[in-house]
N, C-alpha and C. Protein backbone atom coordinates (compact mmCIF):
# COMPACT_ATOMS: atom_id res chain seq x y z
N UNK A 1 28.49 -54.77 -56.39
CA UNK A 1 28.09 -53.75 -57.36
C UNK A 1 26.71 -54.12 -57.90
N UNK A 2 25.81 -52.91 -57.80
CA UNK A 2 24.47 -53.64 -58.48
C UNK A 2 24.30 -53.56 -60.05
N UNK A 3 23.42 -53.93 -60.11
CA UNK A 3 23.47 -55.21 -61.95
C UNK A 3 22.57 -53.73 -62.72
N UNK A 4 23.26 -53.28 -63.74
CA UNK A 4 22.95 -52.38 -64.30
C UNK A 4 20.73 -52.43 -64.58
N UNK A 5 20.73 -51.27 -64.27
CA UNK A 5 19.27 -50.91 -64.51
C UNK A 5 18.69 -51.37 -66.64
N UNK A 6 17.35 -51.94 -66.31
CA UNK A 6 17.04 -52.29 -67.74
C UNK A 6 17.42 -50.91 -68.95
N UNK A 7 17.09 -50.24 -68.89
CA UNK A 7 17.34 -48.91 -69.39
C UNK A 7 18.64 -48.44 -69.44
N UNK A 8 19.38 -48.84 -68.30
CA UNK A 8 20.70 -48.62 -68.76
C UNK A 8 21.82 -49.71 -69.79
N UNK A 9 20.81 -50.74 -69.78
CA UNK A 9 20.90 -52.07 -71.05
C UNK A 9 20.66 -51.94 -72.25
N UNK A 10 19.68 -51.23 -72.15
CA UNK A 10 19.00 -50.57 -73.53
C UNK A 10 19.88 -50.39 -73.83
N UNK A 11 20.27 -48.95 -73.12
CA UNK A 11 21.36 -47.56 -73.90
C UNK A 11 22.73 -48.47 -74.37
N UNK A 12 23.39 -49.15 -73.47
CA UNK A 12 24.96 -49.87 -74.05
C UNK A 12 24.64 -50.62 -75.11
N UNK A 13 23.45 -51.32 -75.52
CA UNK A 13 22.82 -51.97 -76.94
C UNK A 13 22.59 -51.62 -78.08
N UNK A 14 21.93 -50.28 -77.63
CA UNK A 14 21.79 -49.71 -78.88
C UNK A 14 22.29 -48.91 -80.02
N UNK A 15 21.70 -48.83 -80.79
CA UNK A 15 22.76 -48.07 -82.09
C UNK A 15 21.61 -47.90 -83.01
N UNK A 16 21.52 -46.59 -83.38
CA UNK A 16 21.19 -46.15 -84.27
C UNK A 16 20.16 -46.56 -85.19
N UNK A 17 18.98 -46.95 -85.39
CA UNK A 17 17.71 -47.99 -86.21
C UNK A 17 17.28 -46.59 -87.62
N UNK A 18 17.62 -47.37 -88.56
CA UNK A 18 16.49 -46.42 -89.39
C UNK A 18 15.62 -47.35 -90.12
N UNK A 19 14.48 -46.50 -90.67
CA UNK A 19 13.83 -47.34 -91.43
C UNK A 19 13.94 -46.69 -92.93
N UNK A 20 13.14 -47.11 -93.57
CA UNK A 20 12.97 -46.59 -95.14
C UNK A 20 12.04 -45.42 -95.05
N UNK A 21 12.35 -44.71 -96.10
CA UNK A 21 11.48 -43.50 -96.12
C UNK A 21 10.23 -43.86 -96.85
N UNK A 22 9.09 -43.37 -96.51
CA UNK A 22 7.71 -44.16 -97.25
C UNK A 22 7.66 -42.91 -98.56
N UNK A 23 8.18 -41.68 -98.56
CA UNK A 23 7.80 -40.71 -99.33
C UNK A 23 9.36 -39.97 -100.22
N UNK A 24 10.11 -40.92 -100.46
CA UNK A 24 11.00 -40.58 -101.15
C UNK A 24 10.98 -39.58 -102.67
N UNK A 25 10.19 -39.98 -103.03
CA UNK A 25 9.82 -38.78 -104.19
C UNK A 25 9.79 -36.81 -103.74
N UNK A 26 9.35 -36.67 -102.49
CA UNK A 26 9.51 -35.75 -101.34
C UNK A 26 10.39 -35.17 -100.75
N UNK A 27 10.38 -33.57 -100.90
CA UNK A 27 10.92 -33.19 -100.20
C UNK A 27 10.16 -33.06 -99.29
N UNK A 28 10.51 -33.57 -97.51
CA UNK A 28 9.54 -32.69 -96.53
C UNK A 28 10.80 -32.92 -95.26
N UNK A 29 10.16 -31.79 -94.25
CA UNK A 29 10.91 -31.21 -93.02
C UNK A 29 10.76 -32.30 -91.78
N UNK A 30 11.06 -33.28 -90.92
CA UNK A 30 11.19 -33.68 -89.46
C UNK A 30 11.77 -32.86 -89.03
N UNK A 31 11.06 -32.66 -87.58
CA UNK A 31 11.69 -31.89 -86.45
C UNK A 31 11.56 -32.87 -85.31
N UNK A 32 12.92 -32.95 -85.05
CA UNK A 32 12.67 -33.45 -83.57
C UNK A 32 13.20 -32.80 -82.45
N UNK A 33 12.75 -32.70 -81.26
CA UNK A 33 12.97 -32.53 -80.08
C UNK A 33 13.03 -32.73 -78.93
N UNK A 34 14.59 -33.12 -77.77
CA UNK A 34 14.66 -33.98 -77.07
C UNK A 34 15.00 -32.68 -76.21
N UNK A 35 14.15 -32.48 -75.12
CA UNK A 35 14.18 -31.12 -73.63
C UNK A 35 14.99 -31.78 -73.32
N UNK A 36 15.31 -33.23 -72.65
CA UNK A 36 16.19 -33.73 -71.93
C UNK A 36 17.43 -34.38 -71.31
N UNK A 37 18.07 -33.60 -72.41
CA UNK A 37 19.80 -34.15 -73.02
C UNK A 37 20.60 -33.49 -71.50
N UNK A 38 21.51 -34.19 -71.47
CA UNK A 38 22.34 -34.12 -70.38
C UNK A 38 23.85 -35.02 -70.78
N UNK A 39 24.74 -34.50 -70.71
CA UNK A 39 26.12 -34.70 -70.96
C UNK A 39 26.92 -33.66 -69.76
N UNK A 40 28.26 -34.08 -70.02
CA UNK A 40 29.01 -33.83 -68.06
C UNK A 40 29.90 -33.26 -69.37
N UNK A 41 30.03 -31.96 -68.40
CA UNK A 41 31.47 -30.81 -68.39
C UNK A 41 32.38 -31.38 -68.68
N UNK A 42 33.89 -31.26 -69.65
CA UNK A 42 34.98 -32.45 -69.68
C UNK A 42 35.90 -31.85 -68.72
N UNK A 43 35.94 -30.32 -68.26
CA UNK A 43 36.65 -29.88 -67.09
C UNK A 43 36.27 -30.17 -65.74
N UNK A 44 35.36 -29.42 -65.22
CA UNK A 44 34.26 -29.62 -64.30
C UNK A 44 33.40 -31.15 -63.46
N UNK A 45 33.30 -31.79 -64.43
CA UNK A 45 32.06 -32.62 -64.15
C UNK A 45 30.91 -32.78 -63.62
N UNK A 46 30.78 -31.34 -63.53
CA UNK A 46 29.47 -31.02 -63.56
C UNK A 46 28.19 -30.91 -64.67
N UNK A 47 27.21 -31.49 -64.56
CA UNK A 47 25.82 -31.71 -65.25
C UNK A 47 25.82 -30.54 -66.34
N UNK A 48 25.59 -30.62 -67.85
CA UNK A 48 24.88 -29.90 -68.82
C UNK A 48 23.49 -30.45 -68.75
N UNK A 49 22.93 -29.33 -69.22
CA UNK A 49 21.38 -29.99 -69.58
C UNK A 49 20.71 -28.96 -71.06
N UNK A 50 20.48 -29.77 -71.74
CA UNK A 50 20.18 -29.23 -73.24
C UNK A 50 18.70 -29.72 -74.20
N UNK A 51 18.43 -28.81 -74.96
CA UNK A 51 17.66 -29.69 -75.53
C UNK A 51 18.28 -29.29 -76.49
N UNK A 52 18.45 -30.64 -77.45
CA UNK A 52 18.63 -30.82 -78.85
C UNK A 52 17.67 -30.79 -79.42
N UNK A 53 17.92 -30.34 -81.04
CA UNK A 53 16.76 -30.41 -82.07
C UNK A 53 17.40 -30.33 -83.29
N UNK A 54 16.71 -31.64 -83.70
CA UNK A 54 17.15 -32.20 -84.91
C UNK A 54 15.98 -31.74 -86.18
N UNK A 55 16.43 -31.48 -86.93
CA UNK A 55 15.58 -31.14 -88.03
C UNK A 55 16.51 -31.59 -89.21
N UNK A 56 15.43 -32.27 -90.08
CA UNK A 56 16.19 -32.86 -91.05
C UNK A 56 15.12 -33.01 -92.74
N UNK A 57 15.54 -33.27 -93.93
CA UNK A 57 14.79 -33.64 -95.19
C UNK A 57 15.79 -35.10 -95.36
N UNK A 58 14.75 -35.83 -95.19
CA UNK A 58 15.45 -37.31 -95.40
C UNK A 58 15.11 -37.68 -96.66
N UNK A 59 16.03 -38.37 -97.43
CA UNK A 59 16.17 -38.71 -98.34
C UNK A 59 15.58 -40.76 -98.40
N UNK A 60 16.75 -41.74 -98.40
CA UNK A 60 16.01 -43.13 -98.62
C UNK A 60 15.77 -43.22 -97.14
N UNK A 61 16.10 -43.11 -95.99
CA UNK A 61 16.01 -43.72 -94.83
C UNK A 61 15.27 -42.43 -93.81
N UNK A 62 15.35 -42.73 -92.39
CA UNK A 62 14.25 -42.07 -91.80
C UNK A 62 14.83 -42.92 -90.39
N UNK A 63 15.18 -41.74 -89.48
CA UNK A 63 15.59 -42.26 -88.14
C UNK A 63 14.29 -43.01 -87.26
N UNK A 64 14.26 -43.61 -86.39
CA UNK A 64 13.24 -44.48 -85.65
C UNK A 64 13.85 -44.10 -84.50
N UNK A 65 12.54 -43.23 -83.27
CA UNK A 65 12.77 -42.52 -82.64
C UNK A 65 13.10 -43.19 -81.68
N UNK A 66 13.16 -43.90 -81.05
CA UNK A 66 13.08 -45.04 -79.73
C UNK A 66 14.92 -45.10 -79.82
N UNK A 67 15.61 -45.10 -80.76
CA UNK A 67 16.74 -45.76 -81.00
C UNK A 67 17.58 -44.56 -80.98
N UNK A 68 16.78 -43.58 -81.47
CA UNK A 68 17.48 -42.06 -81.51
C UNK A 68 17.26 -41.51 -79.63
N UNK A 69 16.21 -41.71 -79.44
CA UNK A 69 16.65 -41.62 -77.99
C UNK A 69 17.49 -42.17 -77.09
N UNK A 70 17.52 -43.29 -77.47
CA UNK A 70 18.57 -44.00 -76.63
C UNK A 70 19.78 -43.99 -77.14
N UNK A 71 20.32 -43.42 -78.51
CA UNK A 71 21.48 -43.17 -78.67
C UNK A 71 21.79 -41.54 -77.83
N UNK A 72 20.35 -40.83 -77.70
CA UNK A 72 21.35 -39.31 -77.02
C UNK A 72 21.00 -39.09 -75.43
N UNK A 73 20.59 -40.46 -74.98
CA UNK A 73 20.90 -40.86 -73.41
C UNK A 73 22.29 -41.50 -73.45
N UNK A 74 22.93 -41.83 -74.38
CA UNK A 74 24.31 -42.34 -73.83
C UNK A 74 25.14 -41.40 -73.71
N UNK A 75 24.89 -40.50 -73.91
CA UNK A 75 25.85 -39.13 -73.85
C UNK A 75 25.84 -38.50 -72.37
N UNK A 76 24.74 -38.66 -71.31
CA UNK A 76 24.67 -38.78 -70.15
C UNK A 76 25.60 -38.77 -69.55
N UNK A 77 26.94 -39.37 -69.24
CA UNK A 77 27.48 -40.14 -68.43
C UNK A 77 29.09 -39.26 -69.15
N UNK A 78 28.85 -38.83 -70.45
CA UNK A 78 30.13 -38.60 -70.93
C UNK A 78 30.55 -37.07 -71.06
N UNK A 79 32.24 -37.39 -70.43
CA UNK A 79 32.92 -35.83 -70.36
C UNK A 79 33.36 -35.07 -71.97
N UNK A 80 32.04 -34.58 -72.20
CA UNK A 80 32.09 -33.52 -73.67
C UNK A 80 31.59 -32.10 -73.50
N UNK A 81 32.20 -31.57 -74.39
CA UNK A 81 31.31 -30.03 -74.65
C UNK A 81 30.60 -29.94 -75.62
N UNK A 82 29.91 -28.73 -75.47
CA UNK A 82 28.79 -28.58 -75.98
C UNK A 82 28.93 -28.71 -77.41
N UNK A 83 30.16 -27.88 -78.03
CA UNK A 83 30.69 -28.06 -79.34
C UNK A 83 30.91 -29.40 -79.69
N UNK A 84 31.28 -30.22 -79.28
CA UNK A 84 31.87 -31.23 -79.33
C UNK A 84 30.78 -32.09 -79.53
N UNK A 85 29.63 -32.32 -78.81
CA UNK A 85 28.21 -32.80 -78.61
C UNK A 85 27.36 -33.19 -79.86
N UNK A 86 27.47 -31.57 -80.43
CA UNK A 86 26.86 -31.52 -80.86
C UNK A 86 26.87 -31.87 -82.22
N UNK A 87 28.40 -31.18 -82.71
CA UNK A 87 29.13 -32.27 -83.88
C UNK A 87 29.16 -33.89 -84.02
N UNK A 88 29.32 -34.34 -82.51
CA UNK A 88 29.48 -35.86 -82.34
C UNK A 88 27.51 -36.17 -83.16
N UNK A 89 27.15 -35.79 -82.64
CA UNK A 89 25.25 -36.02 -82.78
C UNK A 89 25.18 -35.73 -84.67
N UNK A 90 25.41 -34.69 -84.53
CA UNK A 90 25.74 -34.02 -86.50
C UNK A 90 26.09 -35.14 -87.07
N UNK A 91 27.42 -35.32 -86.97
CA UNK A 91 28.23 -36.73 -87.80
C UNK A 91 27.82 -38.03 -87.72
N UNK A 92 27.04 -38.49 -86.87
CA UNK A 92 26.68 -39.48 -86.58
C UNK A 92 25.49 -39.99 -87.67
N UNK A 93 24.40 -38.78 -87.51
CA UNK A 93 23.13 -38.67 -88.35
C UNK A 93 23.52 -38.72 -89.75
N UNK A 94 24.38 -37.52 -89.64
CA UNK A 94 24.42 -37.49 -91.60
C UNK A 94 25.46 -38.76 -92.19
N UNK A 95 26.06 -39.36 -91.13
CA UNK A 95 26.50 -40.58 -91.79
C UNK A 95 25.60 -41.61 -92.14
N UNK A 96 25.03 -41.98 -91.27
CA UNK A 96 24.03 -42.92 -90.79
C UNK A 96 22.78 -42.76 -92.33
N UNK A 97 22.03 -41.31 -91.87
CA UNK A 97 21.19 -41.24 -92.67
C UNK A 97 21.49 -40.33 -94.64
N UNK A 98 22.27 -40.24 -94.53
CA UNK A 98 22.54 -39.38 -95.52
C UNK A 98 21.57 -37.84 -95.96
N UNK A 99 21.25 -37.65 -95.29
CA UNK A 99 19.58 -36.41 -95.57
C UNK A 99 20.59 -35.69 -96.87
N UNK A 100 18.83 -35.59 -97.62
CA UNK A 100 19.27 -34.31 -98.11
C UNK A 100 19.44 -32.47 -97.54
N UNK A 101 18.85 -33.19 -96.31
CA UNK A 101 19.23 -31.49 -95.42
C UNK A 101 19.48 -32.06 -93.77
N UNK A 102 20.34 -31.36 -93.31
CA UNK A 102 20.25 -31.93 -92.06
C UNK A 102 20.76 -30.82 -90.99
N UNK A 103 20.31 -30.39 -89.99
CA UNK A 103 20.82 -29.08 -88.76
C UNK A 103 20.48 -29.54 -87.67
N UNK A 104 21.30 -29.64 -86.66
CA UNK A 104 21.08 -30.21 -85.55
C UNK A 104 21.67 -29.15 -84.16
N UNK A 105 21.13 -28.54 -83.51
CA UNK A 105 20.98 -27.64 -82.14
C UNK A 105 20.72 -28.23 -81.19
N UNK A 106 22.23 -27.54 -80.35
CA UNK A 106 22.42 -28.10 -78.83
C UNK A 106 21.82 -26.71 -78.50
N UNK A 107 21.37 -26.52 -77.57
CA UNK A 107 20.49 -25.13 -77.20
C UNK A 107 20.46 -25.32 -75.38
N UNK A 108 21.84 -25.25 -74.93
CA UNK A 108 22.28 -25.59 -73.80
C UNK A 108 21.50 -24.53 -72.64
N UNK A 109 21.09 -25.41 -71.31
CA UNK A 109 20.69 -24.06 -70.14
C UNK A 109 22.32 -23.46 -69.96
N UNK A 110 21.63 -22.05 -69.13
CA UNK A 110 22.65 -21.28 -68.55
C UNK A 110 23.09 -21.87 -67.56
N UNK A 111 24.55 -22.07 -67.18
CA UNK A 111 25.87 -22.33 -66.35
C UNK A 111 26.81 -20.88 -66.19
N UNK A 112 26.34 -20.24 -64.96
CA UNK A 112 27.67 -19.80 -64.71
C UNK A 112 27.13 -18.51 -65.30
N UNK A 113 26.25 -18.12 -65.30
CA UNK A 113 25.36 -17.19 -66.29
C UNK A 113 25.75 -16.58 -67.85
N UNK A 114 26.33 -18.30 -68.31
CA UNK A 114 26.43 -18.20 -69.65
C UNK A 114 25.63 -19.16 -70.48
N UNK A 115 24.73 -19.28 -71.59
CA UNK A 115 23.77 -19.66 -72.59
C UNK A 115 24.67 -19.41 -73.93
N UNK A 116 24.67 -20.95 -74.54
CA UNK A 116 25.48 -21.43 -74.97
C UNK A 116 24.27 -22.15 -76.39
N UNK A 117 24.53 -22.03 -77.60
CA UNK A 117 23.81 -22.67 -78.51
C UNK A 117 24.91 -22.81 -79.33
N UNK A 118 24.44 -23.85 -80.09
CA UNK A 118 25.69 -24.69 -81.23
C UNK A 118 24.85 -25.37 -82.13
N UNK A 119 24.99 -24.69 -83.37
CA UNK A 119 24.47 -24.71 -84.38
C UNK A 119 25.17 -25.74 -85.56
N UNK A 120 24.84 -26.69 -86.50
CA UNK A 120 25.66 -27.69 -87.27
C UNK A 120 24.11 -28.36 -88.55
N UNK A 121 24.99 -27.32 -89.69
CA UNK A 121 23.97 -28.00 -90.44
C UNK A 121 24.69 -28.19 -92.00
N UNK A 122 24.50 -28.79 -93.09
CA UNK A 122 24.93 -29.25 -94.12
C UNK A 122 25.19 -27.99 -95.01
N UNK A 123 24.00 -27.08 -94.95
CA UNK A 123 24.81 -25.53 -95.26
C UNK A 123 25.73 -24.69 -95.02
N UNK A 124 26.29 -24.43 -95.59
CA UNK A 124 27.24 -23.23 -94.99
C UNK A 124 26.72 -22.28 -94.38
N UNK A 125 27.75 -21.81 -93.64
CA UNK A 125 27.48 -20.49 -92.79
C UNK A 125 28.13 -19.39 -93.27
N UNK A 126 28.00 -19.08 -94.78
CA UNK A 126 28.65 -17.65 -95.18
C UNK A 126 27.25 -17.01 -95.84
C-alpha cells in the first residue's frame, strides 16, 4: 500500500487554527470562498462538487485560512449530503469561532439536472 501523499497528512492533522481578531471593537463582514469542495453522495458514491462560502462578523477570534482549507478537503473522501455538509461546516465554525454573524453556502453543481443550494446562518429564516 503506498504511504499516504504529504497533503493527505496535512488534512488527517489538521483541525481548525484561529487567531485573535485585531479589530474587535468592529463590526465588519469576511467572505470566503472555496470553488473546490467535493464530498461523495452517501447513496451513490458518486463525486459532489461545490463551492462553499463562508461569510461571517467575527467577534474575539478569526479563522486562519490554510487550516480552514484543509479542514473542507477532508470532506473529500466522505459519504454526506449536501444538507448534511453543510450544517456539519455551520456547527463546526460557530462553535469553534463564536461570530457574531455567521452563514455558510453549499452552492452545489448540477447532478442529474438538479442544482441544489443550502443555506445555514445564525438568523432565522421567518
Amino acid at each position: 500500500m503506498p504511504a499516504d501523499k504529504y497533503g493527505e497528512r496535512a488534512i488527517k492533522k489538521s483541525g481548525l487554527k484561529l487567531w485573535a481578531n485585531p479589530h474587535q471593537d468592529r463590526d465588519y463582514q469576511i467572505d470566503i470562498s472555496f470553488p473546490e469542495f467535493t464530498c461523495l453522495c452517501p447513496r451513490s458514491g458518486y463525486p459532489d462538487f461545490a463551492t462553499i462560502k463562508i461569510n461571517y462578523v467575527p467577534d474575539k477570534k478569526i479563522v486562519e485560512l490554510k487550516s480552514l482549507k484543509l479542514f473542507l478537503n477532508s470532506f473529500r473522501d466522505a459519504y454526506i449530503s449536501h444538507e448534511d455538509v453543510t450544517n456539519v461546516i455551520f456547527n463546526e465554525l460557530e462553535k469553534k469561532l463564536k461570530p457574531r454573524y455567521l452563514e455558510v453556502t453549499g452552492d452545489f453543481n448540477p447532478r442529474g439536472n438538479v442544482k441544489t443550494v443550502v443555506r445555514v446562518s445564525t438568523e432565522s429564516l421567518k
